[in-house]
C-alpha atoms as a PDB file:
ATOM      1  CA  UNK A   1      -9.004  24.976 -24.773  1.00  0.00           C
ATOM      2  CA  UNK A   2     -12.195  26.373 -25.671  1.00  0.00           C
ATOM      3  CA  UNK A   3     -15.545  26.989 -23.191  1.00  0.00           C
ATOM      4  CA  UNK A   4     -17.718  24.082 -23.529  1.00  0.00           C
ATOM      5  CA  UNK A   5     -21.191  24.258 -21.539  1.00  0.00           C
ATOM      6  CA  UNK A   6     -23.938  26.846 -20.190  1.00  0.00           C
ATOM      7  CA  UNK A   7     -25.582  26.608 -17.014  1.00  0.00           C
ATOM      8  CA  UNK A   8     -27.482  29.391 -14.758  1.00  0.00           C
ATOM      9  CA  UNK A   9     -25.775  32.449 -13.645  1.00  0.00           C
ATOM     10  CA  UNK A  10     -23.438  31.946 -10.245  1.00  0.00           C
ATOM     11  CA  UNK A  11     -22.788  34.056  -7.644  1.00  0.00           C
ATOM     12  CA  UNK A  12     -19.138  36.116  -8.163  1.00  0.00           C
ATOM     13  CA  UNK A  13     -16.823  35.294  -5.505  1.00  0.00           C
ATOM     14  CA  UNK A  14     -19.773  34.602  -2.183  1.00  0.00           C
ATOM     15  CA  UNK A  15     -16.922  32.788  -0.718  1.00  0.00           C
ATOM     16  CA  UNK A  16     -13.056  33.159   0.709  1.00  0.00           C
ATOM     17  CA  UNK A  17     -10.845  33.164  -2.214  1.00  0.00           C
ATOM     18  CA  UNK A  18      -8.627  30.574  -1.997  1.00  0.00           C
ATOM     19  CA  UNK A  19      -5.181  32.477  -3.117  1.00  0.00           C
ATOM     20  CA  UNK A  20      -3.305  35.334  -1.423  1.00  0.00           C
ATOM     21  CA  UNK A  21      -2.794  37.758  -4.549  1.00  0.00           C
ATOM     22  CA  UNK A  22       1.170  37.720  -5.463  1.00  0.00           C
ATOM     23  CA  UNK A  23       2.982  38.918  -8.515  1.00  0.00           C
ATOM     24  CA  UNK A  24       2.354  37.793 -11.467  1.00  0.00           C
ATOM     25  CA  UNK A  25       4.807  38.668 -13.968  1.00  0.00           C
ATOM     26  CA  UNK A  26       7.015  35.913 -15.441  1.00  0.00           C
ATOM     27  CA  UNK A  27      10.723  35.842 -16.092  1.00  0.00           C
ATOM     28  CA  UNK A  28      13.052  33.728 -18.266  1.00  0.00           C
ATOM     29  CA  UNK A  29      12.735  29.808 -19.096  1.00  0.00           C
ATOM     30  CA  UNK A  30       9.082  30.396 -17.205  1.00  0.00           C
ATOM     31  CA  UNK A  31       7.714  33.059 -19.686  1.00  0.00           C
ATOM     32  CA  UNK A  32       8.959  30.643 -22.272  1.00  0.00           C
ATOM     33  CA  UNK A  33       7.124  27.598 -20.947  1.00  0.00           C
ATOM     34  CA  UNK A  34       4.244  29.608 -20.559  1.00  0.00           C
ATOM     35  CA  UNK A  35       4.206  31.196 -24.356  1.00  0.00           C
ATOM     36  CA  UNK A  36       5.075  27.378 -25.539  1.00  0.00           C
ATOM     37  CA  UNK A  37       2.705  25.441 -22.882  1.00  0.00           C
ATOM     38  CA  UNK A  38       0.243  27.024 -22.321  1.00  0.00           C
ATOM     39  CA  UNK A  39      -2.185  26.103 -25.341  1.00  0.00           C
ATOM     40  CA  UNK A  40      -1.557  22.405 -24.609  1.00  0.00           C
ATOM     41  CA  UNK A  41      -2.015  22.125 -20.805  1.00  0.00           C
ATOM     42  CA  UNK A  42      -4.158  25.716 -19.560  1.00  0.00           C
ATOM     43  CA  UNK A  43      -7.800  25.641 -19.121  1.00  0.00           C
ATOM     44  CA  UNK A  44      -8.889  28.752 -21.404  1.00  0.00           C
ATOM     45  CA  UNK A  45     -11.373  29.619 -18.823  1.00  0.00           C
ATOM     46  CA  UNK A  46     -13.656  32.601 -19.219  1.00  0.00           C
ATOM     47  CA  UNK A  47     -13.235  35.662 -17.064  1.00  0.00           C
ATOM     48  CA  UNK A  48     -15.765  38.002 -15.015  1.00  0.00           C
ATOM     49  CA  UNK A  49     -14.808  41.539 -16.153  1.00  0.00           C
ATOM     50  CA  UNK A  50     -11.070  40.504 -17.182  1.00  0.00           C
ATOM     51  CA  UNK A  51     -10.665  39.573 -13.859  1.00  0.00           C
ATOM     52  CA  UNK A  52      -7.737  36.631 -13.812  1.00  0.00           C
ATOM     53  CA  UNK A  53      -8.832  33.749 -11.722  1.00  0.00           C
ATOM     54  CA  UNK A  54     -13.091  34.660 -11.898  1.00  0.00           C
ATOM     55  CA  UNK A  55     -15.081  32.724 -13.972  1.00  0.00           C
ATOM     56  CA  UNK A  56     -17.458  33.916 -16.172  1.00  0.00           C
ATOM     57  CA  UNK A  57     -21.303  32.509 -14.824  1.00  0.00           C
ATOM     58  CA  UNK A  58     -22.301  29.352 -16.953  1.00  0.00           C
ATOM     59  CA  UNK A  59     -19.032  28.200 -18.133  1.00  0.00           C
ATOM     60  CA  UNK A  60     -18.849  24.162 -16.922  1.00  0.00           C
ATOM     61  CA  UNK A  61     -15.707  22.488 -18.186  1.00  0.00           C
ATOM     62  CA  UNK A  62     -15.771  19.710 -20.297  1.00  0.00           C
ATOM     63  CA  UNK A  63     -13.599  17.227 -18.841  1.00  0.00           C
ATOM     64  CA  UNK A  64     -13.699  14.586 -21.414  1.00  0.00           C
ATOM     65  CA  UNK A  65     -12.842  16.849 -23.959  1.00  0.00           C
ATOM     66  CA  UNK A  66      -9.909  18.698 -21.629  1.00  0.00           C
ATOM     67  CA  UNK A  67      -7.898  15.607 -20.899  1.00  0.00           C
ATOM     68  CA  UNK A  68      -9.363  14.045 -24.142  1.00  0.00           C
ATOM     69  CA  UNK A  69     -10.113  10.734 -22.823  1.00  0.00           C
ATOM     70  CA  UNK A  70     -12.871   9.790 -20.269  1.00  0.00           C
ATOM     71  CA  UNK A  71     -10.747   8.943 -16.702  1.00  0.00           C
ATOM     72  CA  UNK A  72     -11.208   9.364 -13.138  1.00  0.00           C
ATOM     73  CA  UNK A  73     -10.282  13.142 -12.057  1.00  0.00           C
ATOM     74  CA  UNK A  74      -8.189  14.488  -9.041  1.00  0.00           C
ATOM     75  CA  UNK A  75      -8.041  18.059  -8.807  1.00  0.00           C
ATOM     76  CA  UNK A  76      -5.650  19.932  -6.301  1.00  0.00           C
ATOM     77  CA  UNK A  77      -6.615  23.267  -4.972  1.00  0.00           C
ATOM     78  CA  UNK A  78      -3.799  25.624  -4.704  1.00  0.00           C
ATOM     79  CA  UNK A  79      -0.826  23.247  -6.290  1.00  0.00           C
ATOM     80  CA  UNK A  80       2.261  25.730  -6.322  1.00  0.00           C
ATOM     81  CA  UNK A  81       5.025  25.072  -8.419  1.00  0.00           C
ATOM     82  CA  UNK A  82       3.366  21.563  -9.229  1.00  0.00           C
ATOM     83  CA  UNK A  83       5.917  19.485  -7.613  1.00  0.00           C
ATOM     84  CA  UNK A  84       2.844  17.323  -5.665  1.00  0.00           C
ATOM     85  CA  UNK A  85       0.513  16.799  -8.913  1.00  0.00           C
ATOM     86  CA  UNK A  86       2.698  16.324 -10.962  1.00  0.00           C
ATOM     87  CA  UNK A  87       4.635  13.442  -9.120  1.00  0.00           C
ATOM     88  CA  UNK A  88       1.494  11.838  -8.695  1.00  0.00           C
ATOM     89  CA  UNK A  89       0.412  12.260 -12.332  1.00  0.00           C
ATOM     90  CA  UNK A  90       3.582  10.258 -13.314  1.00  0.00           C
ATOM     91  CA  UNK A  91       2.843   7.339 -10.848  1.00  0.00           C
ATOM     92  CA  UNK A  92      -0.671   7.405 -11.844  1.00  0.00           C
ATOM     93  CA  UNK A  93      -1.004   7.224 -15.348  1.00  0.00           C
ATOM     94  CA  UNK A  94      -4.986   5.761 -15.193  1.00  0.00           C
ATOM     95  CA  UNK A  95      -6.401   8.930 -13.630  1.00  0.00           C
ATOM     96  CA  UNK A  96      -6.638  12.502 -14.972  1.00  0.00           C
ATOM     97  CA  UNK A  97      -4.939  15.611 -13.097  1.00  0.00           C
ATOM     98  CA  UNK A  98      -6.216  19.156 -12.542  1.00  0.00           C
ATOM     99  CA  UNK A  99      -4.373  21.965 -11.031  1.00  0.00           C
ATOM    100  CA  UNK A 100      -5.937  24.893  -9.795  1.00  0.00           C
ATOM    101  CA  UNK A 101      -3.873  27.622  -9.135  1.00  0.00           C
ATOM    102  CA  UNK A 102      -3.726  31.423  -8.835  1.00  0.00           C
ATOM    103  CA  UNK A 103      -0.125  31.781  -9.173  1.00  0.00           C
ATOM    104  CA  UNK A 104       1.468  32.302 -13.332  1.00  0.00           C
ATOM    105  CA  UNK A 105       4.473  31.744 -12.231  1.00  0.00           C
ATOM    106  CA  UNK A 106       3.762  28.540 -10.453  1.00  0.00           C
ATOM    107  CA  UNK A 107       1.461  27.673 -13.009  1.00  0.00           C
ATOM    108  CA  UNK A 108       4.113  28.419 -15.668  1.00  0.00           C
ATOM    109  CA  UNK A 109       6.616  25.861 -13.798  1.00  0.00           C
ATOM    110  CA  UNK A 110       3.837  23.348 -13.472  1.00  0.00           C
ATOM    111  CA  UNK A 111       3.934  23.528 -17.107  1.00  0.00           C
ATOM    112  CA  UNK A 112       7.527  22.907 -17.345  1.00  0.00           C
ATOM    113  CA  UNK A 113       7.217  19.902 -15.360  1.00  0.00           C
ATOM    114  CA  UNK A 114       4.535  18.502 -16.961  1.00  0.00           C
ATOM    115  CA  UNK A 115       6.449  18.763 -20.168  1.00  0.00           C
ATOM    116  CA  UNK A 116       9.734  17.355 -18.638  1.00  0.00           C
ATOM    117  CA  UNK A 117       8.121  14.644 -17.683  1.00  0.00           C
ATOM    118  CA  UNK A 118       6.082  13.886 -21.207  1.00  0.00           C
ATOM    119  CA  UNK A 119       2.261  14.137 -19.002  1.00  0.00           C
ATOM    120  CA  UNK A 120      -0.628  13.581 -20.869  1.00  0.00           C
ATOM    121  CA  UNK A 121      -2.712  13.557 -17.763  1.00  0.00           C
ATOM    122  CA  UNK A 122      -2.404  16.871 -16.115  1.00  0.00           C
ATOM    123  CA  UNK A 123      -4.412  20.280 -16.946  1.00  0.00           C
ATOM    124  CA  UNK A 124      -3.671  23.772 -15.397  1.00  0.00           C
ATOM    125  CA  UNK A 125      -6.073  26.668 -14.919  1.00  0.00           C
ATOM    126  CA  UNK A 126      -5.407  30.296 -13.284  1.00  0.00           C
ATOM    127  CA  UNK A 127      -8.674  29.937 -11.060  1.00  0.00           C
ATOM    128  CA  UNK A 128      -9.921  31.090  -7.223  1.00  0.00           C
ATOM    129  CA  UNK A 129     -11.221  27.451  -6.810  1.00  0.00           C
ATOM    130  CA  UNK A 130     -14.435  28.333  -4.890  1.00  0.00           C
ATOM    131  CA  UNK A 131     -15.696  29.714  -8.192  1.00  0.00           C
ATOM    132  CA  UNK A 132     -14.555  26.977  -9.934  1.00  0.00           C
ATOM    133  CA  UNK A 133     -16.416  24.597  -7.821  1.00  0.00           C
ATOM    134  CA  UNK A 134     -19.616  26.593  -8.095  1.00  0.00           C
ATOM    135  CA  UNK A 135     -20.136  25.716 -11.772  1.00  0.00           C
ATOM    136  CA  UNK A 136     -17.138  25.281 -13.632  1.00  0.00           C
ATOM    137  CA  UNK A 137     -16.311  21.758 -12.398  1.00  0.00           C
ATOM    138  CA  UNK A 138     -19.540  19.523 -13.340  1.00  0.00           C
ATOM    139  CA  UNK A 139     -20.599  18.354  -9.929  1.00  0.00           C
ATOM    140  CA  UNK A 140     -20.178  14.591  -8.575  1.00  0.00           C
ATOM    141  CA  UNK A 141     -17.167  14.234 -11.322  1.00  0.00           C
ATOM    142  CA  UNK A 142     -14.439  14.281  -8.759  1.00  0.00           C
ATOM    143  CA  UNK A 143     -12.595  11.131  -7.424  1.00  0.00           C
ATOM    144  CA  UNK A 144     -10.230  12.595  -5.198  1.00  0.00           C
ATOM    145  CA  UNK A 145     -10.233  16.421  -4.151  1.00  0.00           C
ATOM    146  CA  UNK A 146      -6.386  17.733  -2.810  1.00  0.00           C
ATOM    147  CA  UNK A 147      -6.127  20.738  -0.085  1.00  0.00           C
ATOM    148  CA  UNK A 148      -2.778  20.882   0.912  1.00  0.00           C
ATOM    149  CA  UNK A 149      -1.383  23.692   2.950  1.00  0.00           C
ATOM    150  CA  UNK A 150      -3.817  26.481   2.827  1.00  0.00           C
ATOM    151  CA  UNK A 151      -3.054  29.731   3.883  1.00  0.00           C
ATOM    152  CA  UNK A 152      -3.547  29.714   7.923  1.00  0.00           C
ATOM    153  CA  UNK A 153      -4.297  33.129   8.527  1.00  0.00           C
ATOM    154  CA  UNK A 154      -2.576  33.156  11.580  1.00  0.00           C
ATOM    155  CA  UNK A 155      -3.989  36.031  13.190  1.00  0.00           C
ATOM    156  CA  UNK A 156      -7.237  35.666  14.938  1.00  0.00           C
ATOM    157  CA  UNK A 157      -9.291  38.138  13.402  1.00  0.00           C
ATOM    158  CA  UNK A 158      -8.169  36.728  10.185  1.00  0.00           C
ATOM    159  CA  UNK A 159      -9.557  33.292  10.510  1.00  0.00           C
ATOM    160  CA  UNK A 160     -12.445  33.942   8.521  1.00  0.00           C
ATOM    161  CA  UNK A 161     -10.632  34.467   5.639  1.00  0.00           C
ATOM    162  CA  UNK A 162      -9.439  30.781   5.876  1.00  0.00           C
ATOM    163  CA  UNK A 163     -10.430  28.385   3.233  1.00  0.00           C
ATOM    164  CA  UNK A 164     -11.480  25.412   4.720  1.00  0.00           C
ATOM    165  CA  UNK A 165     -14.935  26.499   5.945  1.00  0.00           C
ATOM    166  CA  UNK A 166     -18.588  25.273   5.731  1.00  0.00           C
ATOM    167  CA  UNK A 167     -19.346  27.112   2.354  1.00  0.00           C
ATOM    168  CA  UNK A 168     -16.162  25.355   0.757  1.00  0.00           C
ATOM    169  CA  UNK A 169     -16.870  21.917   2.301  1.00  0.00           C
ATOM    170  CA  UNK A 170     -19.585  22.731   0.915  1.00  0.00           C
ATOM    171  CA  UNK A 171     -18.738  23.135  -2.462  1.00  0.00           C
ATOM    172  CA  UNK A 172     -16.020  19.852  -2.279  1.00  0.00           C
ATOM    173  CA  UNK A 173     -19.227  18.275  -1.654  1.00  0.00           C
ATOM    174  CA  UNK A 174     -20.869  19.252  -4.605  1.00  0.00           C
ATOM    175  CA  UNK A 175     -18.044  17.742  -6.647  1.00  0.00           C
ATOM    176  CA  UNK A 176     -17.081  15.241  -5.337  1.00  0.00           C
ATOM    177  CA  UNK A 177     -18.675  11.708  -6.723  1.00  0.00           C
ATOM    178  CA  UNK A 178     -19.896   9.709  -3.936  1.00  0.00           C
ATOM    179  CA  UNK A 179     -17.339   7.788  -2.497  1.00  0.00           C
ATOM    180  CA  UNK A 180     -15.016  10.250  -3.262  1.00  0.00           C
ATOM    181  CA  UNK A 181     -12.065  11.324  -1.394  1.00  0.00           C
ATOM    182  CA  UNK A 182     -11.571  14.752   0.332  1.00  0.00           C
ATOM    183  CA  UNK A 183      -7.792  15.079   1.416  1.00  0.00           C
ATOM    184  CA  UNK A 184      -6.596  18.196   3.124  1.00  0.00           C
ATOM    185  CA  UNK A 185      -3.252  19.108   5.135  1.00  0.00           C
ATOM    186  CA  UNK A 186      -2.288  21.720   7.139  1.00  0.00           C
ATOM    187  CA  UNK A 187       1.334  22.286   9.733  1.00  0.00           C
ATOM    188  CA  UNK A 188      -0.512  24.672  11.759  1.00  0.00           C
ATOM    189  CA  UNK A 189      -2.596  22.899  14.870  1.00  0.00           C
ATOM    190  CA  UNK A 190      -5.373  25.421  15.022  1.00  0.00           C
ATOM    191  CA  UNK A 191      -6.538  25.253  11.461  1.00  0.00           C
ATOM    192  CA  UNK A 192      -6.061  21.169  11.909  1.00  0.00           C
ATOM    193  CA  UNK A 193      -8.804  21.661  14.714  1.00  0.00           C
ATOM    194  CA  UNK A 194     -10.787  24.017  12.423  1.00  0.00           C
ATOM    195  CA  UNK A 195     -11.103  21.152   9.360  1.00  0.00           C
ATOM    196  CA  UNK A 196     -11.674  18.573  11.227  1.00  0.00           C
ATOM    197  CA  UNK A 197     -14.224  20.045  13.159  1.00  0.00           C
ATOM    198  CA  UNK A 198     -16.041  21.672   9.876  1.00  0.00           C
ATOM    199  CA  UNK A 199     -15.672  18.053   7.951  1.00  0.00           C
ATOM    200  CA  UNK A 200     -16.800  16.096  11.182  1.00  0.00           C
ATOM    201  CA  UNK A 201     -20.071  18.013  11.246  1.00  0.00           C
ATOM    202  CA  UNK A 202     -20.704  17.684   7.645  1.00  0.00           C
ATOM    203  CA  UNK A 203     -23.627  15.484   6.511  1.00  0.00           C
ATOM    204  CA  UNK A 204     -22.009  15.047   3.189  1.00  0.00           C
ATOM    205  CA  UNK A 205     -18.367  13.518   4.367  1.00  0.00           C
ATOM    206  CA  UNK A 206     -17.405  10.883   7.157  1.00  0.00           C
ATOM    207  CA  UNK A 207     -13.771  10.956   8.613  1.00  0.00           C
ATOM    208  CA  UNK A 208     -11.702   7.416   7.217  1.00  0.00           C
ATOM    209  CA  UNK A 209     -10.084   7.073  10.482  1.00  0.00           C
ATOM    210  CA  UNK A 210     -12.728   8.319  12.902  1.00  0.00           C
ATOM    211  CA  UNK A 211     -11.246   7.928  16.130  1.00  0.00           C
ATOM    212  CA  UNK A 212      -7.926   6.990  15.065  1.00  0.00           C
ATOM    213  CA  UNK A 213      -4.392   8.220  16.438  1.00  0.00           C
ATOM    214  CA  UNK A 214      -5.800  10.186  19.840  1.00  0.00           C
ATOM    215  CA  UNK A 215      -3.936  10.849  23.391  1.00  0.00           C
ATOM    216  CA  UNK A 216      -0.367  10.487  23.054  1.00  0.00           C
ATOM    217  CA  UNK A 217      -0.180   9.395  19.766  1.00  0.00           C
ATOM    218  CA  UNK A 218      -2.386  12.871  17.958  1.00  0.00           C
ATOM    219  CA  UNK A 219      -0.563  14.706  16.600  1.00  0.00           C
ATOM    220  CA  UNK A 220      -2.220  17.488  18.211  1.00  0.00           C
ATOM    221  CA  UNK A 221      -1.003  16.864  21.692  1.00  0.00           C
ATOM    222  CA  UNK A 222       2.480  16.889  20.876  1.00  0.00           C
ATOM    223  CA  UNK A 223       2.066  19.951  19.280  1.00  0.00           C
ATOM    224  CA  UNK A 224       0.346  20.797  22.537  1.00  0.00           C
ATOM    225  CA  UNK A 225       3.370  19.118  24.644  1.00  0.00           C
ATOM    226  CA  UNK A 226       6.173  20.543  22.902  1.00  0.00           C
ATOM    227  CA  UNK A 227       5.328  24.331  22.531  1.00  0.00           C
ATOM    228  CA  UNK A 228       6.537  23.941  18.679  1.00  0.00           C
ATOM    229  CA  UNK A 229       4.387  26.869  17.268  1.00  0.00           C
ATOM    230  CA  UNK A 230       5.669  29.381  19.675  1.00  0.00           C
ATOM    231  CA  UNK A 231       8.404  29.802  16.969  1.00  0.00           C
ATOM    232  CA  UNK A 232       7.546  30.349  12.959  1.00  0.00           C
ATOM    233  CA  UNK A 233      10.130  29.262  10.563  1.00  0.00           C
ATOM    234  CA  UNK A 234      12.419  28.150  13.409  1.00  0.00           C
ATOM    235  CA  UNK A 235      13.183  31.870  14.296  1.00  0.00           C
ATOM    236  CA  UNK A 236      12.303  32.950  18.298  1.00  0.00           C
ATOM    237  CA  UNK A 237       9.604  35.231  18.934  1.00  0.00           C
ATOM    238  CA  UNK A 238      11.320  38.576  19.173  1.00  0.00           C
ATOM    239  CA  UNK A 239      11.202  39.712  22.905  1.00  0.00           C
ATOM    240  CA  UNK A 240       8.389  42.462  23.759  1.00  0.00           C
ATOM    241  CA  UNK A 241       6.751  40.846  20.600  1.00  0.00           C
ATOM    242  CA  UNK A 242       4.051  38.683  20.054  1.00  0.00           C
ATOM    243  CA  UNK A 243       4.519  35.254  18.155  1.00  0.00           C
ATOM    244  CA  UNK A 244       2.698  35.450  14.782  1.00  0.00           C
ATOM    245  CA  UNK A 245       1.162  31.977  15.192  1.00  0.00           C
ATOM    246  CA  UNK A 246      -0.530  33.860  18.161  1.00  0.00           C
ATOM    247  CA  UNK A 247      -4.239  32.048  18.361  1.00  0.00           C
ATOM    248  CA  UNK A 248      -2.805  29.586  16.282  1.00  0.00           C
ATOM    249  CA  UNK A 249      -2.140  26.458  19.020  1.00  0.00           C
ATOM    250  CA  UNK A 250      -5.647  27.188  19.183  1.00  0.00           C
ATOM    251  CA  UNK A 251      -6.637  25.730  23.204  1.00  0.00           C
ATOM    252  CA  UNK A 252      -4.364  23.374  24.961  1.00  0.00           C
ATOM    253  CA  UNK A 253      -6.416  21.080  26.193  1.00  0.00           C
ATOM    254  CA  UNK A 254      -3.124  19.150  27.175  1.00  0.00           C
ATOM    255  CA  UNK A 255      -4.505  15.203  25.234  1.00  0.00           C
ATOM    256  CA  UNK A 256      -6.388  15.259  21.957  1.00  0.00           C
ATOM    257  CA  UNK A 257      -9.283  12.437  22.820  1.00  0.00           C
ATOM    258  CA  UNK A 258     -10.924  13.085  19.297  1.00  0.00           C
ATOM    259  CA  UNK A 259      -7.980  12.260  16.893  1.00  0.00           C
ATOM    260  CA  UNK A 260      -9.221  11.208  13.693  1.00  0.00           C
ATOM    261  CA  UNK A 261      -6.343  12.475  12.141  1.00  0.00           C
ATOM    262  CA  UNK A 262      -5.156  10.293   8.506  1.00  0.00           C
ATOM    263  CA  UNK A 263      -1.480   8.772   8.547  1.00  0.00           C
ATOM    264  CA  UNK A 264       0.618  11.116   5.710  1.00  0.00           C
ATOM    265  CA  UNK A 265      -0.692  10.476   2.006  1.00  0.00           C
ATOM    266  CA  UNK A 266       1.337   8.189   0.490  1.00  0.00           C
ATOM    267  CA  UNK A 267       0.691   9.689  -2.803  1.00  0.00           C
ATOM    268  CA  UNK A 268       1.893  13.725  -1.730  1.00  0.00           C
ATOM    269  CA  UNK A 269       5.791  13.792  -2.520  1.00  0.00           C
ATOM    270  CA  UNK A 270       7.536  15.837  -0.272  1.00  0.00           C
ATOM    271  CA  UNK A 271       7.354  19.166  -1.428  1.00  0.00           C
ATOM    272  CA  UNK A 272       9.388  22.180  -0.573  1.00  0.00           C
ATOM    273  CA  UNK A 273       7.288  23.624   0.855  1.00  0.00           C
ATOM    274  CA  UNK A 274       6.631  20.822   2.981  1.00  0.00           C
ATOM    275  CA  UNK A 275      10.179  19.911   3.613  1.00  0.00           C
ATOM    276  CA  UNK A 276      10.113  23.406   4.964  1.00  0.00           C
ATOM    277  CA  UNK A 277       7.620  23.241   8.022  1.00  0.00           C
ATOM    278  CA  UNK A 278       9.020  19.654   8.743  1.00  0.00           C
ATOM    279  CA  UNK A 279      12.708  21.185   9.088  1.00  0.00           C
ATOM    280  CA  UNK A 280      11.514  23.872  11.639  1.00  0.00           C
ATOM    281  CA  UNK A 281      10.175  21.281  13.761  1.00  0.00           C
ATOM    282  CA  UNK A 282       6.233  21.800  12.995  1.00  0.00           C
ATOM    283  CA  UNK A 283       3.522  18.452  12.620  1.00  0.00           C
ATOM    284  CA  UNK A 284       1.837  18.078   9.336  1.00  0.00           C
ATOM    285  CA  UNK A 285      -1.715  17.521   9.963  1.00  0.00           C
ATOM    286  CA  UNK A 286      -3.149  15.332   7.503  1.00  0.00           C
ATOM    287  CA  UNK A 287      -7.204  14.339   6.851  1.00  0.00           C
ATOM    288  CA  UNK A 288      -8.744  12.132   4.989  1.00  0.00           C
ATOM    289  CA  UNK A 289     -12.809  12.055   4.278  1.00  0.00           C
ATOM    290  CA  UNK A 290     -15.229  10.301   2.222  1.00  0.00           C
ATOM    291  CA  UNK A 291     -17.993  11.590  -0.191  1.00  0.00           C
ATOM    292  CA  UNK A 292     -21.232   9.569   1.648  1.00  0.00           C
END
């Protein structure tokens, strides 16, 4: 899919990326799907320097022509294997679907799923999606935005390479059409704290269930109550060792009186990944805000 627009120059990569760089190289039926897909689903998006998820100042996608039809657009920041968009793609044939992913492998198995299930509405593109929204993505054109499971950084000093931030709420805003819908997830309780509080403060977005689910039925009490992210992946701290979700309950303050917190999207299958956290005994975190 060839470039389509020009606007001004852009900044190259002012903000967190939103990927943790891992390999690259593809093996068996993936390579394949890639070689064969590719032309028919992946954004040809162009590159800062040959750099493999940059993109190039002045490039704005054409979504029209993309999807080749005019529809409203979800995009998903950081969709893995593609098991989420996907599903949803198939149960909602009337809107368009963009992935946005760092990851060829997991782009090359979105691929395969997109063509196992005969999709017409989903696009791919290898792209850090803060760069993306700076220009790339034509702004107000986005019905529905997707951040599901970011990175959490768990170590204090690395918070501030977290996504979810002022300068990418900032962005989402510039997308997103008004009345849109910003959805984000997260199983760790100290980045829950950290979105809501950036989204809460933002003129740009107001929380769909302000005030909802608080004291003993947040989410973020029992977290607080049950001591749940003292272990990672199920596994015990080792002893003489620190947990690595250390900073990452964030302060007990014993009874979340905020809440605000969304009830699960209906329209996020269970993913692995998912499935995962739930099995080792962590709380999915899920938000929901509106484009004012």
């Amino acid at each position: 899919m060839e470039p389509q627009h020009q606007i001004p120059d852009q900044p190259h990569r002012s903000q967190p990326v939103s990927f943790v760089r891992r390999g690259s190289r593809l093996q068996g039926r993936r390579r394949e799907a890639w070689d064969e897909l590719a032309e028919a689903f992946l954004i040809d998006v162009p590159r800062v320097e040959n750099a493999d998820t940059s993109v190039a100042p002045g490039f704005v996608l054409d979504v029209a022509a993309a999807f080749g039809r005019s529809a409203p657009l979800v995009i998903e920041v950081g969709s893995g294997l593609g098991e989420a968009i996907t599903h949803a793609a198939e149960l909602d044939p009337d809107r368009d679907h963009l992935a946005l992913e760092v990851y060829r492998p997991g782009l090359a198995q979105t691929m395969l799923r997109i063509s196992q299930k005969d999709l017409t509405n989903v696009r791919t593109a290898q792209v850090n999606a803060a760069e993306a929204f700076a220009g790339m993505i034509p702004a107000h054109s986005v019905a529905e935005l997707w951040t599901f499971f970011p990175d959490p950084w768990h170590k204090a000093r690395h918070h501030k390479r977290r996504l979810v931030k002022e300068d990418y709420v900032d962005l989402a805003a510039r997308i997103l059409e008004p009345g849109g819908v910003f959805r984000l997830a997260t199983d760790w309780s100290s980045y829950a704290v950290q979105m809501r509080a950036v989204l809460d403060s933002h003129e740009a977005f107001e929380n769909m269930h302000d005030g909802e689910r608080t004291g003993a039925d947040s989410p973020l009490t029992q977290v607080w109550e049950s001591g749940v992210e003292a272990v990672v992946g199920g596994a015990p701290v080792r002893e003489g060792k620190d947990p690595v979700s250390t900073g990452n309950t964030g302060v007990n303050e014993g009874v979340d009186a905020v809440g605000g917190w969304a009830p699960r999207f209906d329209g996020r299958t269970l993913t692995s990944f998912e499935n995962k956290a739930i099995t080792a005994g962590r709380l999915v975190f899920d938000l929901a805000y509106r484009r004012r």
